[in-house]
Structure formats: C-alpha cells, structure tokens
C-alpha atoms as a PDB file:
ATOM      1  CA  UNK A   1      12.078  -3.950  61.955  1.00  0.00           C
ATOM      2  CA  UNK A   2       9.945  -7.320  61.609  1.00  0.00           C
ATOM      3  CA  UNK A   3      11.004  -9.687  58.950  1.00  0.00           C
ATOM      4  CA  UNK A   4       7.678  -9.414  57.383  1.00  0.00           C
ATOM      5  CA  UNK A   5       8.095  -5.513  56.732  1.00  0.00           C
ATOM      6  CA  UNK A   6      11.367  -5.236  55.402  1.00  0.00           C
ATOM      7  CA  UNK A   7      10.172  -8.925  52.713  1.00  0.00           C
ATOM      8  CA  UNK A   8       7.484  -6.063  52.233  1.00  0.00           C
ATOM      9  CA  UNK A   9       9.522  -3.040  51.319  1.00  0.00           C
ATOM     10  CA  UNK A  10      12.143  -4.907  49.584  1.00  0.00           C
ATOM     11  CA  UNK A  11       9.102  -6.790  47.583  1.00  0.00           C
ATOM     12  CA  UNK A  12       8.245  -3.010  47.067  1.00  0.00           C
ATOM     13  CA  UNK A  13      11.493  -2.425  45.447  1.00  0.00           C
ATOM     14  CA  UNK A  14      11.788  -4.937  43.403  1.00  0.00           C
ATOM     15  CA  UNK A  15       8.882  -4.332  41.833  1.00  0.00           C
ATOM     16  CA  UNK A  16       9.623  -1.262  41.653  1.00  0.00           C
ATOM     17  CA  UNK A  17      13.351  -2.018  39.334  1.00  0.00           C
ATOM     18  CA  UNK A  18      11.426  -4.232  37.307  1.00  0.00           C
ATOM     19  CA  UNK A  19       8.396  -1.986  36.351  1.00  0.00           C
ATOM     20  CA  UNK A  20      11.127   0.807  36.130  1.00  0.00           C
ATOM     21  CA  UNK A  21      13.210  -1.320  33.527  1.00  0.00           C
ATOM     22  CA  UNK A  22       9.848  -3.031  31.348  1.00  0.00           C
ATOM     23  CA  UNK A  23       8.818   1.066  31.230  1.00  0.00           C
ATOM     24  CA  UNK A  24      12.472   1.632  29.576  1.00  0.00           C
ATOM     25  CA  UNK A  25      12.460  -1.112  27.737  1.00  0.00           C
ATOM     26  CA  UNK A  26       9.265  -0.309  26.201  1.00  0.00           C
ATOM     27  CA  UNK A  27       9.615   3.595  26.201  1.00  0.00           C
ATOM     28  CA  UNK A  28       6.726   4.349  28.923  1.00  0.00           C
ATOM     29  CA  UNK A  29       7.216   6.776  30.961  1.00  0.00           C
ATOM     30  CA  UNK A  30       4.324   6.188  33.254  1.00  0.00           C
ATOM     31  CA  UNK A  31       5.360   2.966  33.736  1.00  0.00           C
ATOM     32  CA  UNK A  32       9.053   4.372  34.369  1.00  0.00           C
ATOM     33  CA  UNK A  33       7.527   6.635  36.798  1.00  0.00           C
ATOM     34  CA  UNK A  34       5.848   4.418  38.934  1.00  0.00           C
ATOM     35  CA  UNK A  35       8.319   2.025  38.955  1.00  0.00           C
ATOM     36  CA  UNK A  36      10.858   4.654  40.616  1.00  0.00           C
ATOM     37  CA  UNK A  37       7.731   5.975  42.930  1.00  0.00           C
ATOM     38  CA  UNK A  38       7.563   1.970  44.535  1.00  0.00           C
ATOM     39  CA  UNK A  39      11.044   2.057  44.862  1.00  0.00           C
ATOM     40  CA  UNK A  40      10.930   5.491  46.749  1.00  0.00           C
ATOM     41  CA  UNK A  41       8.258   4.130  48.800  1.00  0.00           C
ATOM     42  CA  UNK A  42      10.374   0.830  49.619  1.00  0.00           C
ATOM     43  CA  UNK A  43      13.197   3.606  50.800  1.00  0.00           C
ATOM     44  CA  UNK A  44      10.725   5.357  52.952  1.00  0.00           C
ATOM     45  CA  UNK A  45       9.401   2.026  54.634  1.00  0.00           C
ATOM     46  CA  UNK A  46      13.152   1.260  55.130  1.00  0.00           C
ATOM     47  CA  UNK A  47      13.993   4.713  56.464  1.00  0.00           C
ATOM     48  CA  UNK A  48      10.555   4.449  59.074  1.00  0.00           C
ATOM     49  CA  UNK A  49      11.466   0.709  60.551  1.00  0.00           C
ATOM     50  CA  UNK A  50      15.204   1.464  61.058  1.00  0.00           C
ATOM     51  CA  UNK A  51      14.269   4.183  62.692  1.00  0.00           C
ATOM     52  CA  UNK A  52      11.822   2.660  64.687  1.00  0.00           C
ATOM     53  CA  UNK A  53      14.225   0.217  65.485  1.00  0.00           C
ATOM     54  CA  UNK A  54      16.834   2.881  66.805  1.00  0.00           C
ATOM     55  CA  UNK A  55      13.960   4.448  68.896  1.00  0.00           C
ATOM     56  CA  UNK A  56      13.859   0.996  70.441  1.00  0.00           C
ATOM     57  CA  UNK A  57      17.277   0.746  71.203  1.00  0.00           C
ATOM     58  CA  UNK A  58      17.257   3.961  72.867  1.00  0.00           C
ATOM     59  CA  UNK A  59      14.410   3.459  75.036  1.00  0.00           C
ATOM     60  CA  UNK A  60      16.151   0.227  76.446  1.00  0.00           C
END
C-alpha cells in the first residue's frame, strides 16, 4: 500500500471519529451515521491495499 493511500484512509477515519463524536455530542444521528459510514469506508480502503499488497508478495 502507497503512503499516500493509507494518509488517505486513515484521513478517512479520522474524520470519520470526529464527525461520529460532534453527531453524539450534539444528538444527530445523521451526522453519527456518516461519521461511522467514513470510518467503514477507511476499513474497506485498508482491507483492499493490504490485500493488494499480499497479492504482491505472492506474485514475487
């Protein structure tokens, strides 16, 4: 995985917390929501690149 995509996805995720905590803070549960969605996307972007990365390894 490139340095600039996991800055990206963690990025992702950390917007994700905060938005997730300012939606619980404030009692909004759309903001809530999206805050976990961007940190379920930052997973998935995770998940892709390592395996990527593995796939790599392999095919050395």
């Amino acid at each position: 995985m490139s340095i600039k995509d996991r800055a990206k996805a963690t990025a992702k995720n950390v917007e994700g917390k905060i938005q997730e905590t300012m939606g619980n803070v404030t009692d909004n549960p759309k903001a809530q929501s999206e805050g976990k969605a961007k940190q379920v996307e930052a997973k998935v972007r995770h998940t892709t690149e390592d395996v990527k990365d593995e796939a790599k390894k392999i095919a050395e």
